[in-house]
PDB file of N, CA and C in Angstrom:
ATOM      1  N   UNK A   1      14.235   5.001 190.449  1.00  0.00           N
ATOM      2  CA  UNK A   1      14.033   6.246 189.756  1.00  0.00           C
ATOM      3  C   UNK A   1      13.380   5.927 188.409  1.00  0.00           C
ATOM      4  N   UNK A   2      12.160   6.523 187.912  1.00  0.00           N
ATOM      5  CA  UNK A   2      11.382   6.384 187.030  1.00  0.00           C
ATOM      6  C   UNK A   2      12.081   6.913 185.297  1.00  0.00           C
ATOM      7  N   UNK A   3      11.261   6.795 184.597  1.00  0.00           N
ATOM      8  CA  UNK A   3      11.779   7.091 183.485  1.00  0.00           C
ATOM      9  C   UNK A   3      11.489   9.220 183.985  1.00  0.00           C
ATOM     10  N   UNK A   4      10.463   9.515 184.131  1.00  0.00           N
ATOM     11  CA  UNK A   4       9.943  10.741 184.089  1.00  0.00           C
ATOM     12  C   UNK A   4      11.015  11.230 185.094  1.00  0.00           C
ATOM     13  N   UNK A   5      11.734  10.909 185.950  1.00  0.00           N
ATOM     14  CA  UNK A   5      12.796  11.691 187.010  1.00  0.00           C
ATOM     15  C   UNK A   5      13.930  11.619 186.226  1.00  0.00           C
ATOM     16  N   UNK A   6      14.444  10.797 185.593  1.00  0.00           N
ATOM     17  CA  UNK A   6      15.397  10.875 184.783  1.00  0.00           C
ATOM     18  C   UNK A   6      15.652  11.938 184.031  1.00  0.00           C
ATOM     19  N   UNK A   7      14.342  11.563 183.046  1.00  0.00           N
ATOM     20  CA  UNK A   7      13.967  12.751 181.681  1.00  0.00           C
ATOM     21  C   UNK A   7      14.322  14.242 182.585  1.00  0.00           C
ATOM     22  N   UNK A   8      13.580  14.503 183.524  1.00  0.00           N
ATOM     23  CA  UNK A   8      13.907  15.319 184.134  1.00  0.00           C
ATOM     24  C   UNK A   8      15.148  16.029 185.055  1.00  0.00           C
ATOM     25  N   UNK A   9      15.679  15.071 185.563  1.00  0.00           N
ATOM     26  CA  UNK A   9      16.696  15.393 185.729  1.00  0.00           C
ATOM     27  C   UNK A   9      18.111  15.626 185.216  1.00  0.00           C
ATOM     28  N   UNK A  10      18.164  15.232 183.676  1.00  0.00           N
ATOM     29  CA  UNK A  10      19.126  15.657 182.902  1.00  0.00           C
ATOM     30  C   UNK A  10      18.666  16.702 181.640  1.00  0.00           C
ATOM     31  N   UNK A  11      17.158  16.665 181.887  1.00  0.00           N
ATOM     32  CA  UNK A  11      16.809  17.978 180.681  1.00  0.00           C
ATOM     33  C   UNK A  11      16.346  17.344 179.539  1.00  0.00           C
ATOM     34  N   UNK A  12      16.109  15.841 179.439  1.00  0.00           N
ATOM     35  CA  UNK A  12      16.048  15.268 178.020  1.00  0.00           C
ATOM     36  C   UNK A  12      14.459  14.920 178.264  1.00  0.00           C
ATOM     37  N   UNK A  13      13.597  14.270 176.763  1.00  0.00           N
ATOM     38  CA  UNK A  13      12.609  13.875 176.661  1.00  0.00           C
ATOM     39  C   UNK A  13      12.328  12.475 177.744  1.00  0.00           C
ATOM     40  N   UNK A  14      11.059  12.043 177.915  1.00  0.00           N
ATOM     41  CA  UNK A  14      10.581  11.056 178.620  1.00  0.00           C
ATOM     42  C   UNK A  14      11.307   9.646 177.349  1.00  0.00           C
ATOM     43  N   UNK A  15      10.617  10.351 175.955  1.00  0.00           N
ATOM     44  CA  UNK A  15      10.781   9.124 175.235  1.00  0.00           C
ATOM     45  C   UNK A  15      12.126   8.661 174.937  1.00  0.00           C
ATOM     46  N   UNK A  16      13.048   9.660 175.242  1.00  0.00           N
ATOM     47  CA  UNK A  16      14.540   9.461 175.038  1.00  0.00           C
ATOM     48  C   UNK A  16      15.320   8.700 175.868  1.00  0.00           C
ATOM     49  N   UNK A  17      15.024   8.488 177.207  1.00  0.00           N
ATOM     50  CA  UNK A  17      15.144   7.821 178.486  1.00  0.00           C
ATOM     51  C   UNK A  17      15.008   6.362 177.940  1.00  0.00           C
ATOM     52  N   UNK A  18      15.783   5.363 178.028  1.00  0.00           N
ATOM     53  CA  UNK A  18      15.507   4.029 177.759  1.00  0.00           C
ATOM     54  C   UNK A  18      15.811   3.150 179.063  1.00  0.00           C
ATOM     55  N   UNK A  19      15.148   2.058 179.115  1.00  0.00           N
ATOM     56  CA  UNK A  19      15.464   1.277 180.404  1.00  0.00           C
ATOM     57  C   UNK A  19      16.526   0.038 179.731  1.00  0.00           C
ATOM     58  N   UNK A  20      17.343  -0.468 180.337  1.00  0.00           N
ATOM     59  CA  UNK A  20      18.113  -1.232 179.735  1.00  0.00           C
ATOM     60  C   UNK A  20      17.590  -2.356 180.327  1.00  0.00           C
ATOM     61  N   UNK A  21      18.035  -3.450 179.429  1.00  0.00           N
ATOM     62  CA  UNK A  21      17.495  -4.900 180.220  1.00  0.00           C
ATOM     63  C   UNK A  21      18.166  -5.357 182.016  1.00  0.00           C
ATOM     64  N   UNK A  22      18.696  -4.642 182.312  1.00  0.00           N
ATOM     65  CA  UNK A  22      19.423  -5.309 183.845  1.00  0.00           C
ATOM     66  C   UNK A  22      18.282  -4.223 184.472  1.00  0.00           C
ATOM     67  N   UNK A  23      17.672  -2.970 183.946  1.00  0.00           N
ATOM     68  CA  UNK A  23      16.858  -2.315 185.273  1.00  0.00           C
ATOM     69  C   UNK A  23      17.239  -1.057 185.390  1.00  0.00           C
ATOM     70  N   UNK A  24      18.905  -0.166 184.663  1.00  0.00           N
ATOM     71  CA  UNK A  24      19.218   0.726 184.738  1.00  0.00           C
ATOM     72  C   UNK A  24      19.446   1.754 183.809  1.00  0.00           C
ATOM     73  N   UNK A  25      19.356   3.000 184.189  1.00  0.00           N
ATOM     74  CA  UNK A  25      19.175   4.408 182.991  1.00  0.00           C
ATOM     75  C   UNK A  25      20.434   4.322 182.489  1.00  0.00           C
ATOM     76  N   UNK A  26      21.927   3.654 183.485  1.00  0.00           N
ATOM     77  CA  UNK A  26      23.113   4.190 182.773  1.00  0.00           C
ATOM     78  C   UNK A  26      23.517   3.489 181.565  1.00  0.00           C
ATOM     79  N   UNK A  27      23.946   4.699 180.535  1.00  0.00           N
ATOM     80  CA  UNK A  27      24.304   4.511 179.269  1.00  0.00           C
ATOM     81  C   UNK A  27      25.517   3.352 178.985  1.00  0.00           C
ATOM     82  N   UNK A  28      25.132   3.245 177.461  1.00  0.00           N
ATOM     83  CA  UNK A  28      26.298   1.478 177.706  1.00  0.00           C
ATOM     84  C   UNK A  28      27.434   2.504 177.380  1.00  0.00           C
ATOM     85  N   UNK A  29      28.586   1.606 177.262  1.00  0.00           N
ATOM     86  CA  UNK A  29      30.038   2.228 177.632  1.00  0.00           C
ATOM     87  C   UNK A  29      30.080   2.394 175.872  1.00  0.00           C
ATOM     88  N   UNK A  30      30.759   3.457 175.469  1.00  0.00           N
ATOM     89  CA  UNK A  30      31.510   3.860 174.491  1.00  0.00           C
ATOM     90  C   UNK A  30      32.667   4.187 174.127  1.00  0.00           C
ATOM     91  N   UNK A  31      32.966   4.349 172.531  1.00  0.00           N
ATOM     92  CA  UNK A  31      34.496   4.748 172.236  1.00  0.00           C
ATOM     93  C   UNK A  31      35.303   3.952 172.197  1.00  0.00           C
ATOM     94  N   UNK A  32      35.215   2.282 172.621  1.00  0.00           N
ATOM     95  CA  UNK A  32      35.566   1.248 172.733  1.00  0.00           C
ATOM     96  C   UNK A  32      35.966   0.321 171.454  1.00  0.00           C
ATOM     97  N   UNK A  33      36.903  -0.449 170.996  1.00  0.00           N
ATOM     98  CA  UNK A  33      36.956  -0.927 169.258  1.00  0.00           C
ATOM     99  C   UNK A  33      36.251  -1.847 169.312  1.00  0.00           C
ATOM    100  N   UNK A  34      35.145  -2.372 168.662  1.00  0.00           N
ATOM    101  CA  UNK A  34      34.129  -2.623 168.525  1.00  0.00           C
ATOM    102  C   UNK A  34      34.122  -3.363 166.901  1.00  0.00           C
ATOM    103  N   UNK A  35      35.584  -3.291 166.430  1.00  0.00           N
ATOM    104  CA  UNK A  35      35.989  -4.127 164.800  1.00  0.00           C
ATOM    105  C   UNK A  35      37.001  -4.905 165.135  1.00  0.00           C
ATOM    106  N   UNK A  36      37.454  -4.959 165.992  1.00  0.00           N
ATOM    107  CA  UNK A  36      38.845  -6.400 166.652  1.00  0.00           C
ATOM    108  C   UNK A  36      38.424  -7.437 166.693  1.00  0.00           C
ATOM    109  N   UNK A  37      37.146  -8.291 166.883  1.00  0.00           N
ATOM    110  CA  UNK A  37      36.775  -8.910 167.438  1.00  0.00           C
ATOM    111  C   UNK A  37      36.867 -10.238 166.930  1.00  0.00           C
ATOM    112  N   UNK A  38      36.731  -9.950 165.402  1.00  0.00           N
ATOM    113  CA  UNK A  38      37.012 -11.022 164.128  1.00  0.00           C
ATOM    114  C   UNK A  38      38.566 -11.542 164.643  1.00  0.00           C
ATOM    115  N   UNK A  39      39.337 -10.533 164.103  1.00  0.00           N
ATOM    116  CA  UNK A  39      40.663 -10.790 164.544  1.00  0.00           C
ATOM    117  C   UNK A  39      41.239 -11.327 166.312  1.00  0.00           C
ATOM    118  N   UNK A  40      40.583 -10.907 167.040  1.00  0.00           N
ATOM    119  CA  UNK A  40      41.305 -11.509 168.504  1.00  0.00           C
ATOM    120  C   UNK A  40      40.563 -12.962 168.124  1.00  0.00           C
ATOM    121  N   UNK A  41      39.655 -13.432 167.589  1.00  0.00           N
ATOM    122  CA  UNK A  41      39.310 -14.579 167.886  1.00  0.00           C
ATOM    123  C   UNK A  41      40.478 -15.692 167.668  1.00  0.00           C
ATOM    124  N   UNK A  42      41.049 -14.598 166.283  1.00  0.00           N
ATOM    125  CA  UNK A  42      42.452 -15.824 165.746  1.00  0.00           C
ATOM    126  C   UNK A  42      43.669 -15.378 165.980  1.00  0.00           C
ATOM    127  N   UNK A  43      43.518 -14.678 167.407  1.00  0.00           N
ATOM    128  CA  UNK A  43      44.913 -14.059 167.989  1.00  0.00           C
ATOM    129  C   UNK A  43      46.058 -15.035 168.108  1.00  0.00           C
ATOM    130  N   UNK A  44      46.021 -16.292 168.234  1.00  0.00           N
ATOM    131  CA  UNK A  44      47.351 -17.435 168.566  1.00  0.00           C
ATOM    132  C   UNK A  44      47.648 -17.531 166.748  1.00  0.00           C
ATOM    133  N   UNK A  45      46.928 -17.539 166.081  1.00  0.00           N
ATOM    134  CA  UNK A  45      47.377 -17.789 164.547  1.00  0.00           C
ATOM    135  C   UNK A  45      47.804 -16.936 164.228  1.00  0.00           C
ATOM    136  N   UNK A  46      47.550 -15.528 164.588  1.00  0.00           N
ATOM    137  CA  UNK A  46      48.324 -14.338 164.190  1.00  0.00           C
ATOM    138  C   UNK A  46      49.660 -14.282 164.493  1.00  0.00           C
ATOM    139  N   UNK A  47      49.717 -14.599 165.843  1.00  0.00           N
ATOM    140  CA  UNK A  47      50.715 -14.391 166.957  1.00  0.00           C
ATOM    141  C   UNK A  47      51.999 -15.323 166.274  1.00  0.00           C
ATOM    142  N   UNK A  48      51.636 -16.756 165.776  1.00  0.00           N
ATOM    143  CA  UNK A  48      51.965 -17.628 165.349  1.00  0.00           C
ATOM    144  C   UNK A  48      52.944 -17.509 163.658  1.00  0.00           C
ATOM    145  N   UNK A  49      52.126 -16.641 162.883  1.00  0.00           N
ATOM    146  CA  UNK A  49      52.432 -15.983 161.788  1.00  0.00           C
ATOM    147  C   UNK A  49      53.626 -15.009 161.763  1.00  0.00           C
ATOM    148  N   UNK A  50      53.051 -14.129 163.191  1.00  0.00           N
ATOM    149  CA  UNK A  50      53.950 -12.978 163.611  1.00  0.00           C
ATOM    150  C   UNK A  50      55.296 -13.819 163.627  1.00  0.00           C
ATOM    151  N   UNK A  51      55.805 -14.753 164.474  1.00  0.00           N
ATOM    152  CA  UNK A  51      56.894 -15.370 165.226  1.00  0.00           C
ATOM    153  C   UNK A  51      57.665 -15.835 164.355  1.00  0.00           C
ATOM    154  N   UNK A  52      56.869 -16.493 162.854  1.00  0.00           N
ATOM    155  CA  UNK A  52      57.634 -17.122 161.654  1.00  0.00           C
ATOM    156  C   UNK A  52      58.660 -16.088 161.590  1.00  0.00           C
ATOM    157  N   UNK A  53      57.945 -14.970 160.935  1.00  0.00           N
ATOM    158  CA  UNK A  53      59.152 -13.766 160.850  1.00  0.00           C
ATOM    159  C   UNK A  53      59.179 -12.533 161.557  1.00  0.00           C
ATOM    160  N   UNK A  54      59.558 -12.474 162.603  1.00  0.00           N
ATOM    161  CA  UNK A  54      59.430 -10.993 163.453  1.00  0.00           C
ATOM    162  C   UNK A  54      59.169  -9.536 162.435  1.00  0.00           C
ATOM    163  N   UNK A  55      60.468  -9.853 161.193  1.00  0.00           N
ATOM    164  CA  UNK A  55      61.057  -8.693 160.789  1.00  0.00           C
ATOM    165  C   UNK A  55      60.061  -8.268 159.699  1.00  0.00           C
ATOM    166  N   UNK A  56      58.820  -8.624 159.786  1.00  0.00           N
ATOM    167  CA  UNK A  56      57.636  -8.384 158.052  1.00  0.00           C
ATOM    168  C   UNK A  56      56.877  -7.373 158.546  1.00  0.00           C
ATOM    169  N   UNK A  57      56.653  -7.111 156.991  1.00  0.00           N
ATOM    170  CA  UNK A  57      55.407  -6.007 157.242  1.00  0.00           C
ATOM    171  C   UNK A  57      54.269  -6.671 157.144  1.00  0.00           C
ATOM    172  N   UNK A  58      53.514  -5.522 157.031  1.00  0.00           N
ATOM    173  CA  UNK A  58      52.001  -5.784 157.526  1.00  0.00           C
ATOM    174  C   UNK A  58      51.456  -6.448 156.751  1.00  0.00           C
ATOM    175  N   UNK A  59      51.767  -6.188 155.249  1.00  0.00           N
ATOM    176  CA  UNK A  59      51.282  -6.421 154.285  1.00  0.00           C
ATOM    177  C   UNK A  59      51.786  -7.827 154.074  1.00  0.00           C
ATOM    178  N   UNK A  60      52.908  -8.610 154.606  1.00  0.00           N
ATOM    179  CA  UNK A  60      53.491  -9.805 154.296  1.00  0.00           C
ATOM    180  C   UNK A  60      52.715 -10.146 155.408  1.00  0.00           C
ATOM    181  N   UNK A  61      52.651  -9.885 156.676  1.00  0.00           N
ATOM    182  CA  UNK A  61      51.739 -10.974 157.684  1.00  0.00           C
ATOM    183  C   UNK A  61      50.132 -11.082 157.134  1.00  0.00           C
ATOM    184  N   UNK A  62      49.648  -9.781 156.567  1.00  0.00           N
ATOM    185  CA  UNK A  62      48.139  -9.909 156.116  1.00  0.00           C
ATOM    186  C   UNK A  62      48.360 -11.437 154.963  1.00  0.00           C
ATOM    187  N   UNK A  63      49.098 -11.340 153.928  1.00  0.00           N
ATOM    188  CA  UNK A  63      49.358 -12.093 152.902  1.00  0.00           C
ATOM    189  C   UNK A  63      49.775 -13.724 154.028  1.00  0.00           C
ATOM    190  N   UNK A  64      50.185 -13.816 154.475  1.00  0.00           N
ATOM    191  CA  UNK A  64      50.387 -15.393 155.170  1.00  0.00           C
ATOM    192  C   UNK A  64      49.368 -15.752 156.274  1.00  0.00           C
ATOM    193  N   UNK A  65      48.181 -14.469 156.564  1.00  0.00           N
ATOM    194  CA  UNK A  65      47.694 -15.247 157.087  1.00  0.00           C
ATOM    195  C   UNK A  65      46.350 -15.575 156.176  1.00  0.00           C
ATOM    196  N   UNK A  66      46.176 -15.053 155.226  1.00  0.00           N
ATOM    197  CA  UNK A  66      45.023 -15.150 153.931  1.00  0.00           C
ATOM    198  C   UNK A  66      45.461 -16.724 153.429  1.00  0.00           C
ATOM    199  N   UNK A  67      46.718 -16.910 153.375  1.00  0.00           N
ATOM    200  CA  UNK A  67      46.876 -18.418 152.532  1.00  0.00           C
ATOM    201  C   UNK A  67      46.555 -19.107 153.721  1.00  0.00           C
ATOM    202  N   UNK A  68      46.268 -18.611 155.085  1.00  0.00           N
ATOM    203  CA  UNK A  68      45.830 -19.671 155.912  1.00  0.00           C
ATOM    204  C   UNK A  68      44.597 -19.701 155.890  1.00  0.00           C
ATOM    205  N   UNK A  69      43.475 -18.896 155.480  1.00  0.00           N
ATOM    206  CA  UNK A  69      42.082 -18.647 155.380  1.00  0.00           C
ATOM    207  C   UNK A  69      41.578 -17.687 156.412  1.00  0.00           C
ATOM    208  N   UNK A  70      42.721 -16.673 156.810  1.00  0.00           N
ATOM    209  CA  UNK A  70      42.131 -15.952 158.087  1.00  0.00           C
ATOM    210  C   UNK A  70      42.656 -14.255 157.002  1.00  0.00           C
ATOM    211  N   UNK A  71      41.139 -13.789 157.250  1.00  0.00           N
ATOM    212  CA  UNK A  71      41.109 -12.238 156.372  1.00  0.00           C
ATOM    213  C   UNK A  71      41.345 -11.645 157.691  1.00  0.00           C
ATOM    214  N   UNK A  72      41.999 -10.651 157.326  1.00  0.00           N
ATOM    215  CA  UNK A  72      42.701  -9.654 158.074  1.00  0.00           C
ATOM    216  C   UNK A  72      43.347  -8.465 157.427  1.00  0.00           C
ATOM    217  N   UNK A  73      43.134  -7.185 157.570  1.00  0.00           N
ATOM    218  CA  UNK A  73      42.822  -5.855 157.479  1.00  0.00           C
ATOM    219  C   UNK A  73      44.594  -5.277 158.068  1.00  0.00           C
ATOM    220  N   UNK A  74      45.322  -4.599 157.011  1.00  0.00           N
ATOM    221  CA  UNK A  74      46.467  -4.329 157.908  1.00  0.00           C
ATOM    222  C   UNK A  74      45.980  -3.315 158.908  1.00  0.00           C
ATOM    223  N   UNK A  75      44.571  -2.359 159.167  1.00  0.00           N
ATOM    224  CA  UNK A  75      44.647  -1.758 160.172  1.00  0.00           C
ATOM    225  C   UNK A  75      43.874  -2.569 161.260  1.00  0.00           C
ATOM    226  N   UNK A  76      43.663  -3.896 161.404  1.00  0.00           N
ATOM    227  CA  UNK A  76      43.074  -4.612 161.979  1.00  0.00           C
ATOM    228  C   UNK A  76      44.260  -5.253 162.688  1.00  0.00           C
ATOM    229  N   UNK A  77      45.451  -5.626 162.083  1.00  0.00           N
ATOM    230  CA  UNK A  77      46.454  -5.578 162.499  1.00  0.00           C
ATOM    231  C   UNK A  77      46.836  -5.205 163.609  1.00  0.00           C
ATOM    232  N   UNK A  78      47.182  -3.991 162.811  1.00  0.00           N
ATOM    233  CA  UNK A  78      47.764  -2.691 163.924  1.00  0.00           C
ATOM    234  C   UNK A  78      47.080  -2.683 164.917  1.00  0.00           C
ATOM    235  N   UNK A  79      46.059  -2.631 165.333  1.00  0.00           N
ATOM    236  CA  UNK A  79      44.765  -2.251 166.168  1.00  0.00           C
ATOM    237  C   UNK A  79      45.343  -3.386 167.196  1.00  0.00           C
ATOM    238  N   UNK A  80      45.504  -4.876 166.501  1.00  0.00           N
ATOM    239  CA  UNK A  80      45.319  -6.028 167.383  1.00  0.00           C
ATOM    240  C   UNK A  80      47.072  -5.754 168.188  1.00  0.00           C
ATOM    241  N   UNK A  81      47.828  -5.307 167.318  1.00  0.00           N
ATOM    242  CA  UNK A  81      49.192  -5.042 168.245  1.00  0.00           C
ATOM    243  C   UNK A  81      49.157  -4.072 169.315  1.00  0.00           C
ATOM    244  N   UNK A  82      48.653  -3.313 168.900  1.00  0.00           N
ATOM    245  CA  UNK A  82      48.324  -1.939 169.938  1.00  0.00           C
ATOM    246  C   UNK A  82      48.089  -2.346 171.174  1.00  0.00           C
ATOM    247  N   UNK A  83      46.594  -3.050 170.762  1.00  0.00           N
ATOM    248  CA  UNK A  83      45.984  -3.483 171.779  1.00  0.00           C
ATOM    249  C   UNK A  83      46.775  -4.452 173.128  1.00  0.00           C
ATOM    250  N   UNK A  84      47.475  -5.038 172.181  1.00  0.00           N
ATOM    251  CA  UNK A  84      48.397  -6.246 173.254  1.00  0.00           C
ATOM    252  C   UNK A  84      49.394  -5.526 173.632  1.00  0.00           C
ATOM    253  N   UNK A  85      50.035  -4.734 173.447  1.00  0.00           N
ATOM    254  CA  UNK A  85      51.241  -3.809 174.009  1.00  0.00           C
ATOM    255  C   UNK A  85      52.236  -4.529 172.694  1.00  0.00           C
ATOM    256  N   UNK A  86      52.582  -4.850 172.048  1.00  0.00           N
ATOM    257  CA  UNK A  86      53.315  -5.583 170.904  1.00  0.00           C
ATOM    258  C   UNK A  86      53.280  -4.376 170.021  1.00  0.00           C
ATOM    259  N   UNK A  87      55.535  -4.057 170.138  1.00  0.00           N
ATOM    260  CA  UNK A  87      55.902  -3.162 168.980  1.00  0.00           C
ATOM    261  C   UNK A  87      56.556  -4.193 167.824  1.00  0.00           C
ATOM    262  N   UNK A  88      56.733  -3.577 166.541  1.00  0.00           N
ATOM    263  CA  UNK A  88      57.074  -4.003 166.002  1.00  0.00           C
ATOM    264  C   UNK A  88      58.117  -3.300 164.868  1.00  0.00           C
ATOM    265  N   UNK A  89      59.529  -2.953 165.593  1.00  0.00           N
ATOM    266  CA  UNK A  89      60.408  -2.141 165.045  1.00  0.00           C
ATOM    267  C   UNK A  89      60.893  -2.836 164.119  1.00  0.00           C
ATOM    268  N   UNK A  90      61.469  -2.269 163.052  1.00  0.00           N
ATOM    269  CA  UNK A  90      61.633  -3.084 161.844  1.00  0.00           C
ATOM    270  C   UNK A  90      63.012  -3.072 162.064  1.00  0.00           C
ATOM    271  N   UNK A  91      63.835  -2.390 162.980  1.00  0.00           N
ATOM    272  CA  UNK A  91      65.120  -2.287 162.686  1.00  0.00           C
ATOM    273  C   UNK A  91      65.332  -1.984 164.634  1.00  0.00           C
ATOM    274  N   UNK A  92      66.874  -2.059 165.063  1.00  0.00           N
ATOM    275  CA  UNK A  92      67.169  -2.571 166.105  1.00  0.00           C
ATOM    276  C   UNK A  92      67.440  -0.915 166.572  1.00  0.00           C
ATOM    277  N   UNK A  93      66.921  -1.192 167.929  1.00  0.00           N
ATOM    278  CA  UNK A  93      67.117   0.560 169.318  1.00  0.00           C
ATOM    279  C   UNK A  93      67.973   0.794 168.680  1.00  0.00           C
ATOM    280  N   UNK A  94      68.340   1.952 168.416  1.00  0.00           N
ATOM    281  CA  UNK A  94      69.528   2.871 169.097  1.00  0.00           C
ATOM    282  C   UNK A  94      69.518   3.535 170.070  1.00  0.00           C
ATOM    283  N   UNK A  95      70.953   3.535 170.410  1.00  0.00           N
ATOM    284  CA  UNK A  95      71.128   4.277 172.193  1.00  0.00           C
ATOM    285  C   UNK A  95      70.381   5.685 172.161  1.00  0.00           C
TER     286      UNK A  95
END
């Protein structure tokens, strides 16, 4: 399917239609976090930081992992816990 069947078949311009490098019209994926990426790289040092003290905040894990040379964002943080399924209750269930 050409660029001109495309354009046409969704109502948009010819020039708006882009071919992607593999050969296809479909759009790349979105909505996706796209700022983690810094941080998962040093996911075991985080993880590692995390374990010293379960019971810290964000602001004490951001602070221990800076004296290690790794910058980190407390919502970069959060993002990276989310992401892994990892809560972090500061205080114990109740029934």
């Amino acid at each position: 399917m050409g660029r001109l069947a495309v354009a046409g078949r969704f109502g948009v311009s010819v020039s708006s239609v882009i071919r992607r490098s593999n050969g296809s019209f479909e759009p790349k994926p979105q909505g996706r976090d796209t700022r983690s990426r810094h941080i998962e790289a040093h996911h075991g040092a985080v993880m590692d930081a995390f374990e010293e003290e379960r019971d810290q905040s964000l602001e004490k894990l951001e602070a221990r992992l800076a004296r290690r040379g790794i910058a980190a964002s407390n919502s970069a943080l959060s993002r990276l816990f989310q992401h892994h399924g990892i809560t972090r209750n500061k205080r114990p269930r109740t029934r």
